[in-house]
C-alpha atoms as a PDB file:
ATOM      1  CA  UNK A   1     -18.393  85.949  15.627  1.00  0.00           C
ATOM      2  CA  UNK A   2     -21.698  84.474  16.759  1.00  0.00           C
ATOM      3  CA  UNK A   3     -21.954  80.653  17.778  1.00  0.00           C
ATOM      4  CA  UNK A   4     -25.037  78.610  17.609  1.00  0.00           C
ATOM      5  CA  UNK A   5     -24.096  75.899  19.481  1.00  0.00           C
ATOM      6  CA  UNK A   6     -25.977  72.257  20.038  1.00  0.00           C
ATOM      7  CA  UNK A   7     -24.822  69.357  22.528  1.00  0.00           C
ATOM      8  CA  UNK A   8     -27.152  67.484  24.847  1.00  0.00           C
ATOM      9  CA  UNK A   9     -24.434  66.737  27.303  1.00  0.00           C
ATOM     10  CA  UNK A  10     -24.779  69.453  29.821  1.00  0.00           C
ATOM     11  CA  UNK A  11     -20.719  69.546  30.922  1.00  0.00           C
ATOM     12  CA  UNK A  12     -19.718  69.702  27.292  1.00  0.00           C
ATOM     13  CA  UNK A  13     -21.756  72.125  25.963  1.00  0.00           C
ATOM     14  CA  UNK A  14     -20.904  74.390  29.057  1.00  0.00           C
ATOM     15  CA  UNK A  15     -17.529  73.521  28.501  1.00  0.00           C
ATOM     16  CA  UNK A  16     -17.636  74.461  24.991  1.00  0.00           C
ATOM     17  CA  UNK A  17     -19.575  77.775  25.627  1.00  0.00           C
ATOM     18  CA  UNK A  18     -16.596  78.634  28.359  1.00  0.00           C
ATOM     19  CA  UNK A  19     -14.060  77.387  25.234  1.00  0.00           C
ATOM     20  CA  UNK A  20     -15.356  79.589  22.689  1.00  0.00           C
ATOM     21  CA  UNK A  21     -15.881  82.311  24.401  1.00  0.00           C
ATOM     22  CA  UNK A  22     -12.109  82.582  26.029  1.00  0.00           C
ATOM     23  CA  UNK A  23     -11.481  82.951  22.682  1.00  0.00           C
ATOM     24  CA  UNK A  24     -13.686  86.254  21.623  1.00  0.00           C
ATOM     25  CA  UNK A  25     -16.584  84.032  20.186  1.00  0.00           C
ATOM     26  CA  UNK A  26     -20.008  85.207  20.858  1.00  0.00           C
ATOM     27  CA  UNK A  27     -22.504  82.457  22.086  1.00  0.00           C
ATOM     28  CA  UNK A  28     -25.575  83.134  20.540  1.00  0.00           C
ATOM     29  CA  UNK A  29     -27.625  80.164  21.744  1.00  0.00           C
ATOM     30  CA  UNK A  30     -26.357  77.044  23.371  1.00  0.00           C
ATOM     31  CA  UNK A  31     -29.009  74.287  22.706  1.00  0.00           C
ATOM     32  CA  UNK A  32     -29.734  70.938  24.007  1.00  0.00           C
ATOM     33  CA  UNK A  33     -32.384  69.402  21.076  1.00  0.00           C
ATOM     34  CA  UNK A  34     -32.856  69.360  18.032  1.00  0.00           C
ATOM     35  CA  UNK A  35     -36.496  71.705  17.575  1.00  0.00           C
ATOM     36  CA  UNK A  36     -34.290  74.016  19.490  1.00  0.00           C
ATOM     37  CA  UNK A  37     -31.160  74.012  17.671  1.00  0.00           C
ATOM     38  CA  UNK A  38     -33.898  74.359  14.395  1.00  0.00           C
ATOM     39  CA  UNK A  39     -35.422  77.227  15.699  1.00  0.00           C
ATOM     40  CA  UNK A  40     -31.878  79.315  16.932  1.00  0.00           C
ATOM     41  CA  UNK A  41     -30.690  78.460  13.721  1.00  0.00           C
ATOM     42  CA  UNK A  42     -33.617  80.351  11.962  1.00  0.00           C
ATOM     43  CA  UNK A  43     -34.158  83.185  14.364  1.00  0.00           C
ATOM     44  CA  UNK A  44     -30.722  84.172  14.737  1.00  0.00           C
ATOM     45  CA  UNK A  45     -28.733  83.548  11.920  1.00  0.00           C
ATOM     46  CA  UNK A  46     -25.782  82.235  13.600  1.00  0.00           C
ATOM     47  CA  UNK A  47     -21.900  83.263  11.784  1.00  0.00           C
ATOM     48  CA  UNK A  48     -21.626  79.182  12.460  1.00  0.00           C
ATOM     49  CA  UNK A  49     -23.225  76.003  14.449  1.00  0.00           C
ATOM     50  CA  UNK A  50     -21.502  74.077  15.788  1.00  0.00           C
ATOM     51  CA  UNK A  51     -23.305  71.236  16.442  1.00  0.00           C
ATOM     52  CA  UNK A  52     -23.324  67.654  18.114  1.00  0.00           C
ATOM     53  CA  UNK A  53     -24.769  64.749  15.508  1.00  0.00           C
ATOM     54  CA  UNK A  54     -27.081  63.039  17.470  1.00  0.00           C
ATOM     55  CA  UNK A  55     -29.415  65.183  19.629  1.00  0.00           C
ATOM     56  CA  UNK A  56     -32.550  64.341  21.123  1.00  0.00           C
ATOM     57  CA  UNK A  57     -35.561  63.519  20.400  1.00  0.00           C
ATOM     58  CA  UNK A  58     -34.045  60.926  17.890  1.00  0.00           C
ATOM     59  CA  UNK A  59     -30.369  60.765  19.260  1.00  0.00           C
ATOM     60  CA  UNK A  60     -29.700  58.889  16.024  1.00  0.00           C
ATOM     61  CA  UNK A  61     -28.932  62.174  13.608  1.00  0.00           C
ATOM     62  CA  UNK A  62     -30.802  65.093  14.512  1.00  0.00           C
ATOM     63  CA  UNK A  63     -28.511  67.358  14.866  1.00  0.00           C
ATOM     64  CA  UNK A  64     -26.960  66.921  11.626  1.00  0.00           C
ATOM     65  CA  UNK A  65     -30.389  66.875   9.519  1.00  0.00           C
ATOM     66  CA  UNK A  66     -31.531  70.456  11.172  1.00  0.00           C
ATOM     67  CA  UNK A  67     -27.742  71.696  10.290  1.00  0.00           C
ATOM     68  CA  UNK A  68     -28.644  70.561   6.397  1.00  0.00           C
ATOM     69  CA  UNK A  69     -32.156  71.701   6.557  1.00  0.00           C
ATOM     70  CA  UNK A  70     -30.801  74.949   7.911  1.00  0.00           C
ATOM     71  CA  UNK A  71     -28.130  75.005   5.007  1.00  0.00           C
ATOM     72  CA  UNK A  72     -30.539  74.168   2.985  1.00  0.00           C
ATOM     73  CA  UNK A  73     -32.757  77.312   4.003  1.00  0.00           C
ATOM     74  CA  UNK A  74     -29.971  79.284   4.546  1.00  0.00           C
ATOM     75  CA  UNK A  75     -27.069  77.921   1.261  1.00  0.00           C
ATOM     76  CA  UNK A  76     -23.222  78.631   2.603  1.00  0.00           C
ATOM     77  CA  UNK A  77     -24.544  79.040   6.664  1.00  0.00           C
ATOM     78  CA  UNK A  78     -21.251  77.361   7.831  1.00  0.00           C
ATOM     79  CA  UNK A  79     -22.003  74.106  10.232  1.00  0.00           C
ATOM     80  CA  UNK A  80     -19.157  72.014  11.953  1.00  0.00           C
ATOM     81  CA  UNK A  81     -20.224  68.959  13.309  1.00  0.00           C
ATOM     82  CA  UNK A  82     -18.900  66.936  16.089  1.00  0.00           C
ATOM     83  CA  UNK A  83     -19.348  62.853  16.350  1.00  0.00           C
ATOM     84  CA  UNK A  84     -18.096  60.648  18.624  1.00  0.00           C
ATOM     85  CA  UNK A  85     -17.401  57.690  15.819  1.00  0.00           C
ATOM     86  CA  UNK A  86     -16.091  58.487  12.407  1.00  0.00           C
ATOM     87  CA  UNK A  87     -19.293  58.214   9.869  1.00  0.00           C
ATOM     88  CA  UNK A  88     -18.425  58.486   6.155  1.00  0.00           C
ATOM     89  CA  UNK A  89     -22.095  58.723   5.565  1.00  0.00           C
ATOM     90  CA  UNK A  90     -22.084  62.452   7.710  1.00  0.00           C
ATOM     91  CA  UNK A  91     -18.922  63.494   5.945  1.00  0.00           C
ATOM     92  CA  UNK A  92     -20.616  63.026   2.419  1.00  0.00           C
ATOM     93  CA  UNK A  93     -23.949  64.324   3.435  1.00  0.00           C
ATOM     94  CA  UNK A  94     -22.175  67.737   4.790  1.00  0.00           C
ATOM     95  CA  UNK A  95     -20.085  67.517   1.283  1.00  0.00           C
ATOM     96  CA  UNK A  96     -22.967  67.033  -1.303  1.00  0.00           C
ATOM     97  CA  UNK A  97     -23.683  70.396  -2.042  1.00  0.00           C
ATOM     98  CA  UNK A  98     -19.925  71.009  -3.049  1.00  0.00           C
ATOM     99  CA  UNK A  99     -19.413  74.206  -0.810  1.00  0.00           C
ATOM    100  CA  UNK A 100     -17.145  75.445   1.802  1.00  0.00           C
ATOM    101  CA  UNK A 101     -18.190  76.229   5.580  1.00  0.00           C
ATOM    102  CA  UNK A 102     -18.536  72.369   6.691  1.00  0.00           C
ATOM    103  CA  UNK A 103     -16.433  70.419   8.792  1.00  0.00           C
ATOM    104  CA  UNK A 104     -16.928  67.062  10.785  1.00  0.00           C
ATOM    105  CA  UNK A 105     -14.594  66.546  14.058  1.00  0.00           C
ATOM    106  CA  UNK A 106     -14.835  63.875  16.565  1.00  0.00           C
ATOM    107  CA  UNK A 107     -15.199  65.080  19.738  1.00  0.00           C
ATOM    108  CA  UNK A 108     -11.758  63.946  21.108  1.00  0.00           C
ATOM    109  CA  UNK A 109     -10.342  67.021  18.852  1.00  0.00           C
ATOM    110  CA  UNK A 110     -12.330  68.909  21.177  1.00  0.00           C
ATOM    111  CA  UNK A 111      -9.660  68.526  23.834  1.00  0.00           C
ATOM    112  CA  UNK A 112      -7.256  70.157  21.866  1.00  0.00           C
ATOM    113  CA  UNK A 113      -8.384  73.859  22.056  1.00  0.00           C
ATOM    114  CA  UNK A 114      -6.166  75.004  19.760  1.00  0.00           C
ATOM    115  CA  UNK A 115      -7.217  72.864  16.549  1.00  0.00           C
ATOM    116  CA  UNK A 116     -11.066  73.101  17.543  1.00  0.00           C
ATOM    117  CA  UNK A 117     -11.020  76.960  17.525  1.00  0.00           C
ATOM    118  CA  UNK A 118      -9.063  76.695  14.554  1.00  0.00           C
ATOM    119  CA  UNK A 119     -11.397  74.838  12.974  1.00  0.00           C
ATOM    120  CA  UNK A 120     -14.761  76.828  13.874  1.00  0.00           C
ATOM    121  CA  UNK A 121     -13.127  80.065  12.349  1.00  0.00           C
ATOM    122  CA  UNK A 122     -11.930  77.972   9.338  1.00  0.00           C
ATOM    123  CA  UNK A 123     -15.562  76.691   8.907  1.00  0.00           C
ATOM    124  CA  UNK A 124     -17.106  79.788   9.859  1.00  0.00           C
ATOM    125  CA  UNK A 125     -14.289  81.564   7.124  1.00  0.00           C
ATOM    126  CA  UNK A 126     -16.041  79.497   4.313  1.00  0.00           C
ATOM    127  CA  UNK A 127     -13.547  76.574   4.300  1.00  0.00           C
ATOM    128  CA  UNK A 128     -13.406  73.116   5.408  1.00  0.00           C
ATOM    129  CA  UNK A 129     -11.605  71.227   8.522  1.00  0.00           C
ATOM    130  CA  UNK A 130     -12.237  67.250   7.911  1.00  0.00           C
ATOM    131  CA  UNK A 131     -10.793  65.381  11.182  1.00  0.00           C
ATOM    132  CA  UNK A 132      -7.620  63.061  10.290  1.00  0.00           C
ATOM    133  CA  UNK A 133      -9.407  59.979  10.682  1.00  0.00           C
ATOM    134  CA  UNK A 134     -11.849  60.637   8.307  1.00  0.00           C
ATOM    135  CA  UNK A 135      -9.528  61.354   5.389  1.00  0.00           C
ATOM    136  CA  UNK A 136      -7.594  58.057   6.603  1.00  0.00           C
ATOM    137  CA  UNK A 137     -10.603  56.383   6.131  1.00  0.00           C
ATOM    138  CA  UNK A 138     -11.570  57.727   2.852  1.00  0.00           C
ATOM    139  CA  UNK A 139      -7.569  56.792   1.628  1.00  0.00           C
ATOM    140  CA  UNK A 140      -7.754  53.463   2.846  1.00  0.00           C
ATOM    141  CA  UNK A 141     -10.630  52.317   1.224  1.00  0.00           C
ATOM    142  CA  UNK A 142      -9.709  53.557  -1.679  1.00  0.00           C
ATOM    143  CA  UNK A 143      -5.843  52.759  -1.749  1.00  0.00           C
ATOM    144  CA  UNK A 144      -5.860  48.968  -2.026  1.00  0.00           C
ATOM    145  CA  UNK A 145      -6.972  49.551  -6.021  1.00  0.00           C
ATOM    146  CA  UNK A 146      -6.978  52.636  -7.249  1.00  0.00           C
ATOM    147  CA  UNK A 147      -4.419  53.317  -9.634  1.00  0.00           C
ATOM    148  CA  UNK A 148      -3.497  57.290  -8.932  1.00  0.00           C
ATOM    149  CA  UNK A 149      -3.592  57.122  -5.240  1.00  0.00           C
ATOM    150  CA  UNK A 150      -0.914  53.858  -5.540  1.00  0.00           C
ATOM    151  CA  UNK A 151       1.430  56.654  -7.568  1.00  0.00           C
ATOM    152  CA  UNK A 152       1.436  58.852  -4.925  1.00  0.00           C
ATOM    153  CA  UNK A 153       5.046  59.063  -2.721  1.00  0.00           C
ATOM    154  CA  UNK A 154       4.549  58.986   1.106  1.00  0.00           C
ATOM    155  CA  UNK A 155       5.259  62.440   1.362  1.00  0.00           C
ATOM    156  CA  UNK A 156       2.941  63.392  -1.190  1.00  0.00           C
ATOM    157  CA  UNK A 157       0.782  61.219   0.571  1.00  0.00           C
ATOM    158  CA  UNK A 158       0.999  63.148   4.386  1.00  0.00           C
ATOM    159  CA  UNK A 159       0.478  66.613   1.976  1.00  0.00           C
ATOM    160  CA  UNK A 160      -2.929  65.025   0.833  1.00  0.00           C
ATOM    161  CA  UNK A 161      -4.342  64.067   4.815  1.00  0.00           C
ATOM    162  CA  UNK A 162      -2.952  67.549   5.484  1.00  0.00           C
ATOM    163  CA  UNK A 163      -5.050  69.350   2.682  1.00  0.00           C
ATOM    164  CA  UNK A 164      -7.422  67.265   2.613  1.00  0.00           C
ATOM    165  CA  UNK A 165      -8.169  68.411   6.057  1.00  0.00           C
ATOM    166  CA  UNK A 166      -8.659  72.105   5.094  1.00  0.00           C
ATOM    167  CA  UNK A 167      -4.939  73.367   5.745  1.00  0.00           C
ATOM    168  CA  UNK A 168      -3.382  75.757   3.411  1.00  0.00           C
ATOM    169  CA  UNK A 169      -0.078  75.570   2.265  1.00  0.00           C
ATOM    170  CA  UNK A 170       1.624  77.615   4.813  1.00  0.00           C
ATOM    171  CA  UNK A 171      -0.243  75.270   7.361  1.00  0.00           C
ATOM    172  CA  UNK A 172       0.889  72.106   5.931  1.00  0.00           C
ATOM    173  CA  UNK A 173       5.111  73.546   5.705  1.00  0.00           C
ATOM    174  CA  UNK A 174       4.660  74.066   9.251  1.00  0.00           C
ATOM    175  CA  UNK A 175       3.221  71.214  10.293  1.00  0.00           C
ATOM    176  CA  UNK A 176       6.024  69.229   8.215  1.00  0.00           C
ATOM    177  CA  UNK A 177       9.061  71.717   9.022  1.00  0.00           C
ATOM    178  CA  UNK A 178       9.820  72.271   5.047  1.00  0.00           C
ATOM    179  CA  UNK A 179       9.213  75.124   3.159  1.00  0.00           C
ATOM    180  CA  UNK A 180       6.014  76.583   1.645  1.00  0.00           C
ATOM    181  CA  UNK A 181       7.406  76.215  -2.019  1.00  0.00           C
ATOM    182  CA  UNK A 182       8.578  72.474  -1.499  1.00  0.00           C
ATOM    183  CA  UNK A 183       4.607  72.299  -0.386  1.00  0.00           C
ATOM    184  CA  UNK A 184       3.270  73.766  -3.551  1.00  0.00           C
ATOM    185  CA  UNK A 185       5.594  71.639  -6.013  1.00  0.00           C
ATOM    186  CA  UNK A 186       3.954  68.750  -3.579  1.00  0.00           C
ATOM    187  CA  UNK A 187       0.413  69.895  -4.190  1.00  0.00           C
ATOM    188  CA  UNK A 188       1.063  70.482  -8.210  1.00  0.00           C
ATOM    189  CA  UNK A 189       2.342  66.867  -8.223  1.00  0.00           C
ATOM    190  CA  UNK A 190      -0.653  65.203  -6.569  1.00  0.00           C
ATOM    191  CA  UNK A 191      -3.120  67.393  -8.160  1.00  0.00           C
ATOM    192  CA  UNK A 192      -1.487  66.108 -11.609  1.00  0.00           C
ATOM    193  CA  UNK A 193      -1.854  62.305 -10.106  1.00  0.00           C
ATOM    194  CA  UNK A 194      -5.163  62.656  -9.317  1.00  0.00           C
ATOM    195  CA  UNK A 195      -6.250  64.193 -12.230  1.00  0.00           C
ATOM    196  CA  UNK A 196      -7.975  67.043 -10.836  1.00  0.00           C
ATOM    197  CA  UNK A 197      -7.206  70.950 -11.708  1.00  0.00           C
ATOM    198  CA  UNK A 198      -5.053  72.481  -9.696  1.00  0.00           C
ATOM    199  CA  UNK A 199      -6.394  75.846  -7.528  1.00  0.00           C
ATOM    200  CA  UNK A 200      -4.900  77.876  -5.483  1.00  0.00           C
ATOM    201  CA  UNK A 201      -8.054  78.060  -3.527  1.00  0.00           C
ATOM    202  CA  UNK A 202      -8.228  76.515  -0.327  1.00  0.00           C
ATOM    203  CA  UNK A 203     -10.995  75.483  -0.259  1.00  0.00           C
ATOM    204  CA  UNK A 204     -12.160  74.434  -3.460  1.00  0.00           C
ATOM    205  CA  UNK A 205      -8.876  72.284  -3.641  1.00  0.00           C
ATOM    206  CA  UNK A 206     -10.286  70.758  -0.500  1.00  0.00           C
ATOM    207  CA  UNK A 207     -13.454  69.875  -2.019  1.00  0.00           C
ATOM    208  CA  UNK A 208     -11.828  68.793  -4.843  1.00  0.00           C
ATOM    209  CA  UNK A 209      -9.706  66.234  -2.963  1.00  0.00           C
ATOM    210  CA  UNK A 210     -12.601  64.609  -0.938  1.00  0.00           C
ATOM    211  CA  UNK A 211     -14.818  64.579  -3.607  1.00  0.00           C
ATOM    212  CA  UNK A 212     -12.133  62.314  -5.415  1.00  0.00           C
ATOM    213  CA  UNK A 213     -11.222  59.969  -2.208  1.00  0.00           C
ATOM    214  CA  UNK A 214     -15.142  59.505  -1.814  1.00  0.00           C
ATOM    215  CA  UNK A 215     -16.174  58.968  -5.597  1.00  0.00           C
ATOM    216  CA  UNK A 216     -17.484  55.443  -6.565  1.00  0.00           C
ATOM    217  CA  UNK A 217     -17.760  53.937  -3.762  1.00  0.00           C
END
C-alpha cells in the first residue's frame, strides 16, 4: 500500500515514515509543504495521504485544501488527516462530498500505533476513522435539545461514538466485551431513533451517523 505522506515537523514525519513502514506500508513520498504534497499527490497517485492540516507556506490549512483539491481531481483518493486541536469545520469539509476514504485524527492518536495503522488501512479501505473527540463534540452540541439523541440509552449511546468512528460491528463487541448480535439489535435501535435507514454497510452507516450529529447547526 503506497503512502503519500505530509508533516512539516521533521521528527514526526520521520517517525511516521519508520511507523508505517514497520508495518508493510510503502512510503511513496514524505513531504514537508504544501506545493509538494500537491504535486506527489498528482504524480503518484498515492493508495492514501496521510496528511498534517496546516503545512507551510500558510500553516493555517494547507494541507487539508491540497488533500480536497486532490480529491477533488482525483473523487474517492482516500486522505486521513491529522490536527493537533479538534476542528469541526475540517471534519465537515472532509465529509461534504458524502464518501468513504476520509478520516481526521489528532495527532496524540498517533502514539498509539495500533489505532493509527488501523485507521490508515480503514481510510485507505474506503471507510472512515473519525477520532473520539470529534464525535463527542458533534454529540454534545447537539444533545442538550435534540429530541432523538435525548432517547438514546447510554449504551446505545457508547455504540454510536463507537460507529460513528468507523468501527464495524465486530469492532464495537470487542471493544465493549458483548456479543456481535447484542451490537446489531443496538445499531437497529439507534438507527430507528435517529431516523435514518439502517445499512449494513460500514461505511455508509458511518456517513449516515455524522451527517445527522452535524446537520443544522
Amino acid at each position: 500500500m503506497r503512502v503519500v505522506l505530509a508533516e512539516d515537523l521533521f521528527l514526526l514525519r520521520d517517525g511516521l515514515v519508520r511507523l508505517l513502514e514497520a508495518h508493510g506500508f510503502e512510503i511513496a513520498a514524505a513531504v514537508e509543504s504544501g506545493p509538494e504534497l500537491t504535486r506527489a499527490l498528482a504524480e503518484l497517485e498515492p493508495d492514501v495521504a496521510v496528511v498534517d492540516v496546516r503545512l507551510p507556506p500558510t500553516h493555517t490549512d494547507e494541507g487539508l485544501q491540497c488533500a480536497l483539491n486532490a480529491r477533488r481531481d482525483r473523487p474517492g483518493l482516500p486522505v486521513l488527516v491529522l490536527s493537533q486541536h479538534v476542528e469541526q469545520l475540517y471534519a465537515r469539509e472532509l465529509l461534504a462530498d458524502g464518501t468513504g476514504g476520509v478520516g481526521y485524527l489528532l495527532k496524540d492518536r498517533v502514539f498509539d500505533a495500533e489505532q493509527f495503522v488501523d485507521a490508515v488501512r480503514r481510510v485507505a479501505a474506503g471507510g472512515t476513522a473519525m477520532d473520539p473527540q470529534v464525535i463527542q463534540q458533534l454529540l454534545s452540541r447537539r444533545a442538550a435539545d435534540d429530541q432523538p439523541l435525548a432517547r438514546i440509552t447510554p449504551r446505545e449511546r457508547e455504540v454510536l461514538e463507537l460507529m460513528a468512528q468507523g468501527r464495524s460491528n465486530a469492532a464495537i463487541a470487542g471493544k465493549l466485551v458483548v456479543t456481535e448480535r447484542a451490537i446489531a439489535k443496538h445499531t437497529a435501535n439507534i438507527f430507528t431513533k435517529l431516523g435514518l435507514e439502517v445499512s449494513d454497510d460500514d461505511n455508509r452507516r458511518v456517513l449516515a451517523v455524522l451527517a445527522f450529529l452535524d446537520r443544522g447547526r
